[in-house]
N, C-alpha and C. Protein backbone atom coordinates (compact mmCIF):
# COMPACT_ATOMS: atom_id res chain seq x y z
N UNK A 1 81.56 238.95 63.94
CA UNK A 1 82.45 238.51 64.96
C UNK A 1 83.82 239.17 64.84
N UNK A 2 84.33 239.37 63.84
CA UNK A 2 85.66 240.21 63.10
C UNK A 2 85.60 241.28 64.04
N UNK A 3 84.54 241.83 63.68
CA UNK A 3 84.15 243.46 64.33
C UNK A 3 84.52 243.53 65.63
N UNK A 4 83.62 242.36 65.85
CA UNK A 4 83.69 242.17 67.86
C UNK A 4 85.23 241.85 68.21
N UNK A 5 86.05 240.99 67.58
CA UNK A 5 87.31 240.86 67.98
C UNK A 5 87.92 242.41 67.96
N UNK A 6 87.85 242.99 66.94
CA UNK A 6 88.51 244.01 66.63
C UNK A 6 88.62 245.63 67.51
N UNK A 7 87.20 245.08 67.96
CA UNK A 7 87.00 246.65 69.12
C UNK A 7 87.11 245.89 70.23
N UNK A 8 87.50 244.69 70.65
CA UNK A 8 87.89 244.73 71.86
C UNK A 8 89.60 244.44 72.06
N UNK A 9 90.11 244.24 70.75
CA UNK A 9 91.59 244.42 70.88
C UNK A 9 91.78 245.68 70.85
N UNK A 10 90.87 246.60 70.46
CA UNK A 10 91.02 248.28 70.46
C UNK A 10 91.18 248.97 71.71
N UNK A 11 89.93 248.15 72.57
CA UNK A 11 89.65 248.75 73.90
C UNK A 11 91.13 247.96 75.15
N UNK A 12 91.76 246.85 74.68
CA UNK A 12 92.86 246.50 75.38
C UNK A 12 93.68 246.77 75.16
N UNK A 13 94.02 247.93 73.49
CA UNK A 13 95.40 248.48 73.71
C UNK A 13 95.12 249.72 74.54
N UNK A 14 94.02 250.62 74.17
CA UNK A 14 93.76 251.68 74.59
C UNK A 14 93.82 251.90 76.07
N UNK A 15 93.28 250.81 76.51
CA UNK A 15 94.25 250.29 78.50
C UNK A 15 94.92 250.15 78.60
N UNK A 16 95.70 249.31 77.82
CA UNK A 16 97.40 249.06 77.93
C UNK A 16 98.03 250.57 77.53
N UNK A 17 97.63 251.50 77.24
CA UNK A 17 97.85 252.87 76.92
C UNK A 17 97.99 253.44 77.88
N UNK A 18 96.81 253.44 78.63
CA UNK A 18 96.79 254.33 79.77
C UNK A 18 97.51 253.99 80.74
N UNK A 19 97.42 252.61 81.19
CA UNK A 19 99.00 252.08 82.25
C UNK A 19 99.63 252.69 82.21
N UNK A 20 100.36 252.51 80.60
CA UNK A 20 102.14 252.68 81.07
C UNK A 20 102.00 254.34 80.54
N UNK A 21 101.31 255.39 80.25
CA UNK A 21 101.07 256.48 80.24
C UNK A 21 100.80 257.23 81.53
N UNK A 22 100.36 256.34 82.64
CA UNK A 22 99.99 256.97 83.99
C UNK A 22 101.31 257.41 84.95
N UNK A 23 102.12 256.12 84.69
CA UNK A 23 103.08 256.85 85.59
C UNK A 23 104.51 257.75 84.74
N UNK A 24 104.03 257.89 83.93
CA UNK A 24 105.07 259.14 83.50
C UNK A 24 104.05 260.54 83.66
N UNK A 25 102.62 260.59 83.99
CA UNK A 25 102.37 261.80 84.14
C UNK A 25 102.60 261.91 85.34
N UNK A 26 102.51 260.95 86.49
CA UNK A 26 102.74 261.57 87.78
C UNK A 26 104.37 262.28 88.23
N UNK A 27 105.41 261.59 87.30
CA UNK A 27 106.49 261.85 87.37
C UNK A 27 106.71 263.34 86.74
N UNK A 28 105.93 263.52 85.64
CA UNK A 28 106.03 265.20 85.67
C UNK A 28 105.80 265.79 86.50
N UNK A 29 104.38 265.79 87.22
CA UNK A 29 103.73 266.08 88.21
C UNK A 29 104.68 266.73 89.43
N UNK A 30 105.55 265.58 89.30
CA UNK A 30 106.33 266.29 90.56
C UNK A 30 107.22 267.35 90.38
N UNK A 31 107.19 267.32 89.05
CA UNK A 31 108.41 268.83 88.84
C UNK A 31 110.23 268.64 88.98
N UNK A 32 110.66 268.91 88.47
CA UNK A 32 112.05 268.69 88.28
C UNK A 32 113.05 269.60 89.17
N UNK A 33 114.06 269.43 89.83
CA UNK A 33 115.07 270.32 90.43
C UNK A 33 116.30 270.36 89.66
N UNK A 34 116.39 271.53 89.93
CA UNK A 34 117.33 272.36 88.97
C UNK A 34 118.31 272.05 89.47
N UNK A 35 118.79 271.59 87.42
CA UNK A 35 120.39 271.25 88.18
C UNK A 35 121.39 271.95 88.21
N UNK A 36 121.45 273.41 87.73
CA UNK A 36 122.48 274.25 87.89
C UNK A 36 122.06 275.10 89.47
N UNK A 37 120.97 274.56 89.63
CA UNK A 37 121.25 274.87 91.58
C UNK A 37 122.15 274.72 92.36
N UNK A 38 122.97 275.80 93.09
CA UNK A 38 123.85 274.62 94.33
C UNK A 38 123.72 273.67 95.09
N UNK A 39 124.24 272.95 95.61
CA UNK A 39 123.64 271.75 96.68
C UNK A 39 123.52 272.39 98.00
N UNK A 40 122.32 271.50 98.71
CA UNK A 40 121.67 272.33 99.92
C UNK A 40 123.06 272.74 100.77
N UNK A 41 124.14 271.80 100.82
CA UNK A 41 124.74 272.14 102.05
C UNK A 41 125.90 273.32 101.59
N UNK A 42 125.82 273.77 100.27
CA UNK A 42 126.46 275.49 99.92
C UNK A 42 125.20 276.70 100.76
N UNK A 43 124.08 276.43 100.91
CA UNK A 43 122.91 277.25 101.32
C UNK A 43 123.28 277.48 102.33
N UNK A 44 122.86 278.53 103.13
CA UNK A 44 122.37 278.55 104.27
C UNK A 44 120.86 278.91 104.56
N UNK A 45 120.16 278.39 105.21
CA UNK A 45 119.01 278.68 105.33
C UNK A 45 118.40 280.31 106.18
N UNK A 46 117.58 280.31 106.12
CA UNK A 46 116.56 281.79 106.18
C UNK A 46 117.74 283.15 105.62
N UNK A 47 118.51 282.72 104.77
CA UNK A 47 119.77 284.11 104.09
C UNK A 47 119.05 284.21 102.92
N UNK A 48 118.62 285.64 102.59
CA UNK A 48 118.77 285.57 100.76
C UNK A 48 119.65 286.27 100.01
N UNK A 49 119.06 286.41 98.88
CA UNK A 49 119.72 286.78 97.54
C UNK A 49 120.22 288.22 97.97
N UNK A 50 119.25 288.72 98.85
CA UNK A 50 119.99 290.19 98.90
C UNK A 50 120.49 290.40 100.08
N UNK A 51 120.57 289.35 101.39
CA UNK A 51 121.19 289.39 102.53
C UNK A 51 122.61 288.79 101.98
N UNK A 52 122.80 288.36 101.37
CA UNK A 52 124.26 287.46 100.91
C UNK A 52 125.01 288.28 99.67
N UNK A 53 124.05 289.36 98.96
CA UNK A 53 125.07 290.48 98.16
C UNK A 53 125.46 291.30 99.41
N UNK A 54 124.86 291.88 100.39
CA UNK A 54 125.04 292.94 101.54
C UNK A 54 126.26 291.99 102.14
N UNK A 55 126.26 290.66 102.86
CA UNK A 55 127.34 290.47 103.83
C UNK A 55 128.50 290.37 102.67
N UNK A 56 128.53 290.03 100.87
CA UNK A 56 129.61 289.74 100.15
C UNK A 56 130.26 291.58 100.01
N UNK A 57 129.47 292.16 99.78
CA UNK A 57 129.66 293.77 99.54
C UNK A 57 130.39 294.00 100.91
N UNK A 58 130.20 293.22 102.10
CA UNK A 58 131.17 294.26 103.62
C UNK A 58 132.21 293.01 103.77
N UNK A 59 132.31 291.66 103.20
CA UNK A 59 133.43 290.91 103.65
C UNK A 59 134.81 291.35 103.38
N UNK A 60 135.44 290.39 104.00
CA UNK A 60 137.14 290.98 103.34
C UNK A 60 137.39 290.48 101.80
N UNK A 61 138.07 291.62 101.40
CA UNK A 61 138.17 290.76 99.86
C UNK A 61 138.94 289.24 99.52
N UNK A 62 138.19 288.82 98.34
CA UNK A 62 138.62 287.09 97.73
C UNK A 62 139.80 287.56 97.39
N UNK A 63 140.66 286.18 97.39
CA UNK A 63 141.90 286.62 96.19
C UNK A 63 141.41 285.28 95.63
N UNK A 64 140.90 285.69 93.94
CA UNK A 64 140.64 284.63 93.31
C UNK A 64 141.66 283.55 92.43
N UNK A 65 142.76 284.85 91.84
CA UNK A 65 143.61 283.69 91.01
C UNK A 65 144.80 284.68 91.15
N UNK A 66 145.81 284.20 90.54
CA UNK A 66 147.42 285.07 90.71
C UNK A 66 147.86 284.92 89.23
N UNK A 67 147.97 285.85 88.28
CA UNK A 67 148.52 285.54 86.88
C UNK A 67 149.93 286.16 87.07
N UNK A 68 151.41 286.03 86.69
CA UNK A 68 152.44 285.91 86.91
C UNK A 68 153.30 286.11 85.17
N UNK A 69 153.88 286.85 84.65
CA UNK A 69 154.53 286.61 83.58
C UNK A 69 155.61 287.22 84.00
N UNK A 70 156.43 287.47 82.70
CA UNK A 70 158.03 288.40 83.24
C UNK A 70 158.16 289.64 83.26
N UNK A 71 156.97 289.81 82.39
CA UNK A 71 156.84 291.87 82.95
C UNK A 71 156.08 292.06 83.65
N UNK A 72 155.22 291.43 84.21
CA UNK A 72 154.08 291.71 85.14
C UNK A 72 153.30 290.80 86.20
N UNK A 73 153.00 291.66 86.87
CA UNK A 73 151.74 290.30 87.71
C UNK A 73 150.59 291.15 87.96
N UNK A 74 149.08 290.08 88.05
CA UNK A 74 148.44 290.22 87.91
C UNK A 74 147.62 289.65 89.06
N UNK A 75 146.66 289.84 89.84
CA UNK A 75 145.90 288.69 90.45
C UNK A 75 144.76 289.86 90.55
N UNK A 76 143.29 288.71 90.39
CA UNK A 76 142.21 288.76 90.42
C UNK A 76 141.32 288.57 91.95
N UNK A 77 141.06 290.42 92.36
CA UNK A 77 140.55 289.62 93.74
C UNK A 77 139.02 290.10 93.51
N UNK A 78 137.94 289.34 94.29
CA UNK A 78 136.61 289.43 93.90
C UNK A 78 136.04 290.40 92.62
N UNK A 79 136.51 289.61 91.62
CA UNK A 79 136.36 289.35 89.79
C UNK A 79 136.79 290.84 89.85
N UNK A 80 138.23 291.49 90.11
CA UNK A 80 138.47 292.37 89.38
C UNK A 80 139.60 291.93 89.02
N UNK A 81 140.52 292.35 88.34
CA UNK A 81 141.81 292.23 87.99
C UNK A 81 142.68 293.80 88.48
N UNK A 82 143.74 293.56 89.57
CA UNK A 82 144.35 294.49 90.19
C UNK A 82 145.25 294.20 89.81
N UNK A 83 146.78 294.79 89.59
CA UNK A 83 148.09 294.98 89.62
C UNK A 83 149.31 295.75 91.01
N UNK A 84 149.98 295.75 91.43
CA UNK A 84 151.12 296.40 92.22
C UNK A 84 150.23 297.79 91.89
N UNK A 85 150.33 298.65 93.11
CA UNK A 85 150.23 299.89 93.21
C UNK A 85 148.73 300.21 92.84
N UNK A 86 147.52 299.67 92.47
CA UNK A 86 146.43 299.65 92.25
C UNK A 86 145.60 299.50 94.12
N UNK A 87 144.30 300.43 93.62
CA UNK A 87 143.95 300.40 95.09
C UNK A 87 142.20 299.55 95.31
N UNK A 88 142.39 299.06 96.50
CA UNK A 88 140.99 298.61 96.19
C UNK A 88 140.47 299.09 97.69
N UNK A 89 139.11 298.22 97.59
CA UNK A 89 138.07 298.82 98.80
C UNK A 89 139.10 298.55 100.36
N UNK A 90 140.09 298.15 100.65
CA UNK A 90 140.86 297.78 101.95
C UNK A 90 141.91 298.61 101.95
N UNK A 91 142.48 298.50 100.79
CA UNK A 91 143.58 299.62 100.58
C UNK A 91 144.58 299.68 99.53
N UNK A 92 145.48 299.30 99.31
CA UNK A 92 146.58 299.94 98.48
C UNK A 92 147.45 298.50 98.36
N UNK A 93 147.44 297.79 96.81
CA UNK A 93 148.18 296.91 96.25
C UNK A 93 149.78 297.01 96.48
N UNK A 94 150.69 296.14 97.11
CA UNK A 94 152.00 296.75 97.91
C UNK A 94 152.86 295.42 96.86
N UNK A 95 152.55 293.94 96.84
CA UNK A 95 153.14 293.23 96.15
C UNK A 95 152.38 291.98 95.78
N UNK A 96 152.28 291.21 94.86
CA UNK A 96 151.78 290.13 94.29
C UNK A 96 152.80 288.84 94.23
N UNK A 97 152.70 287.89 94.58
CA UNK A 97 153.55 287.06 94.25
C UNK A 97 152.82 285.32 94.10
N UNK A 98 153.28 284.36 94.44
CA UNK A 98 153.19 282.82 93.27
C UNK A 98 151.59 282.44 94.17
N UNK A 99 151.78 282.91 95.59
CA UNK A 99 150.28 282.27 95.92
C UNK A 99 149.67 283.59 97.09
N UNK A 100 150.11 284.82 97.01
CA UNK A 100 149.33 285.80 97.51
C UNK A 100 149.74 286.92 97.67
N UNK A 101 148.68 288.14 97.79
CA UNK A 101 149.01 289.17 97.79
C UNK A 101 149.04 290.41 98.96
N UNK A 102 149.93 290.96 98.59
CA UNK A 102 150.27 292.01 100.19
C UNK A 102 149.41 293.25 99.70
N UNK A 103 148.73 293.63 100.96
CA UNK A 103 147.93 295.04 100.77
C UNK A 103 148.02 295.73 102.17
N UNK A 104 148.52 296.98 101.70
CA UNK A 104 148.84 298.10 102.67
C UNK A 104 147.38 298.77 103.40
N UNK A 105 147.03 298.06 104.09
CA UNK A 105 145.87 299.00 104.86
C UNK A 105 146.26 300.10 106.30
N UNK A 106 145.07 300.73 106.90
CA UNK A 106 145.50 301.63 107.36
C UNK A 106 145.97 301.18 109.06
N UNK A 107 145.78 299.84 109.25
CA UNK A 107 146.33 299.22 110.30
C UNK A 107 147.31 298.72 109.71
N UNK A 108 148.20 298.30 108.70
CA UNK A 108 149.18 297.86 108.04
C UNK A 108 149.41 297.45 107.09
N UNK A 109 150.07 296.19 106.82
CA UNK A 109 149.97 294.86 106.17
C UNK A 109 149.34 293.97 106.56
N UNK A 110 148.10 293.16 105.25
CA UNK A 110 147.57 292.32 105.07
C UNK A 110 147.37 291.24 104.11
N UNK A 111 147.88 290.28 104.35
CA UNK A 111 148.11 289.79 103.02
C UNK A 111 146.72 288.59 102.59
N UNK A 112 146.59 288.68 102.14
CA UNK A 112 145.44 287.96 101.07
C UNK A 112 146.11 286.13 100.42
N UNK A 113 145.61 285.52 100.57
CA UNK A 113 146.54 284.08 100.20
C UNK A 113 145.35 283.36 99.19
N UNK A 114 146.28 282.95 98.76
CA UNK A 114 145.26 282.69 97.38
C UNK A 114 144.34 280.78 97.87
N UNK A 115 145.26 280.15 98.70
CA UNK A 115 144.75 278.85 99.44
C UNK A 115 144.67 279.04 100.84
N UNK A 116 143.73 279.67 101.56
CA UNK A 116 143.99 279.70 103.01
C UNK A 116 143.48 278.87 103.40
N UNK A 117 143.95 278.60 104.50
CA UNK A 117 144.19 277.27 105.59
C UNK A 117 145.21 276.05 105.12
N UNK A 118 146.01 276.39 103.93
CA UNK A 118 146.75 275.38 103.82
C UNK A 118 148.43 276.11 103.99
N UNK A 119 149.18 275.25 104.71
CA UNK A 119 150.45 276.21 104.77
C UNK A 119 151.27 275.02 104.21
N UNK A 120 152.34 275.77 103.81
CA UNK A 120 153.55 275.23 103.31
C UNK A 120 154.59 274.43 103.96
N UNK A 121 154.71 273.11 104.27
CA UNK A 121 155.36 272.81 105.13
C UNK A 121 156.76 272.13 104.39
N UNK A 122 157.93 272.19 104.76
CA UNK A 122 158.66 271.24 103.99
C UNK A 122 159.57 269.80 105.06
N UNK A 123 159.35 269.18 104.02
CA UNK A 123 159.65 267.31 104.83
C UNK A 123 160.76 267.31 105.41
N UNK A 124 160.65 267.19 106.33
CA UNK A 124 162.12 266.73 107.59
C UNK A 124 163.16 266.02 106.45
N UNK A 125 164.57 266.35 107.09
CA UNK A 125 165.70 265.95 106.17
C UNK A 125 165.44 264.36 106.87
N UNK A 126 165.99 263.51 105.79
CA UNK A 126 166.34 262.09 105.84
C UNK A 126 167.85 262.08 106.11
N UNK A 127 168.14 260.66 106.72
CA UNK A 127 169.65 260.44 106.55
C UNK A 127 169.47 259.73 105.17
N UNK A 128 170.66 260.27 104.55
CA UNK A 128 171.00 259.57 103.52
C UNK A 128 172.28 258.54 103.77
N UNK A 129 172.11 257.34 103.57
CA UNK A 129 172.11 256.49 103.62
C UNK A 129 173.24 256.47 102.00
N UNK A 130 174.19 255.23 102.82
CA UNK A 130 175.63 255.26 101.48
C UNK A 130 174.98 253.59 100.18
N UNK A 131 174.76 254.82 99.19
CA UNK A 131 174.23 253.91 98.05
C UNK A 131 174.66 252.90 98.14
N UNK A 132 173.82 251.71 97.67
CA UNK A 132 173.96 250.40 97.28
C UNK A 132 175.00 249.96 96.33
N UNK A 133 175.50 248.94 96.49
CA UNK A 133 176.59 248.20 95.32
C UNK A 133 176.23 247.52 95.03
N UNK A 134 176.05 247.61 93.16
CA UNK A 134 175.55 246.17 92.88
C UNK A 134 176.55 245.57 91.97
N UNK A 135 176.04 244.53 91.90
CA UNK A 135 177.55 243.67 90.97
C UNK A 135 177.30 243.33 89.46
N UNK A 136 177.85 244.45 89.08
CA UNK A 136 177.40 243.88 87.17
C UNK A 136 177.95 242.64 86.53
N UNK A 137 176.93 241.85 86.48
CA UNK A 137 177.11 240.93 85.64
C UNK A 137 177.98 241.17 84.76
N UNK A 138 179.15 240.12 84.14
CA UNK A 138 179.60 240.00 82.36
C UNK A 138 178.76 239.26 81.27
N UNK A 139 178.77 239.74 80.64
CA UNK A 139 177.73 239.04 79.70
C UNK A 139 178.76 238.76 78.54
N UNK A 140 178.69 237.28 77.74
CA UNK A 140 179.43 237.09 76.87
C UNK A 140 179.17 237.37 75.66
């Protein structure tokens, strides 16, 4: 009877096995998405890998960052690092400054902005208004 208890507590873990073993294989099953993927709405759909190097290769150039010290400036436009008087695929580096850079092309000046679509606005003057008086207490 030992025996008999014993292989049928065998055969009810060995089910209780397969349960909670079933749904973690279906969850592999489905395969995982990558998480260093972009999110769908960076995609555009029916573009690929080599339609999107071709339109990045003919766009206008990035201005990625602006480095600034006291002997020099520096800014980084689509991952190169250019300086004043340096030439790139548009034309000819003319000046660098705190948020963009001027480039001499063969229709003119073009300047490159390191935040576009945001402009600089500054806040309407206030009246200033004749400070408050307050009454200092004496304290003994």
């Amino acid at each position: 009877m030992a025996q008999h208890l014993s292989a049928d507590h065998a055969r009810r873990k060995s089910w209780l096995l397969v349960l909670l073993a079933a749904p973690a294989a279906f969850t592999l099953a489905q395969g995982v998405a990558d998480p260093t993927r972009p999110p769908d709405s960076m995609t555009v759909p029916g573009i690929t890998a080599s339609d999107a190097a071709m339109t990045a290769a003919t766009a206008l150039p990035v201005l990625q960052s602006i480095l600034i010290a006291d002997t020099y400036a520096e800014a980084i436009i689509n991952g190169k690092a250019v300086r004043p008087g340096d030439q790139i695929a548009m034309g000819k580096i003319v000046k660098i400054s705190e948020s963009e850079v001027t480039v001499r092309t063969n229709a003119g000046l073009q300047t490159l902005k390191l935040f576009p679509g945001i402009e600089k606005r500054y806040a309407a003057a206030q009246d200033t208004a004749a400070p408050v008086k307050r009454n200092k207490a004496k304290t003994k």
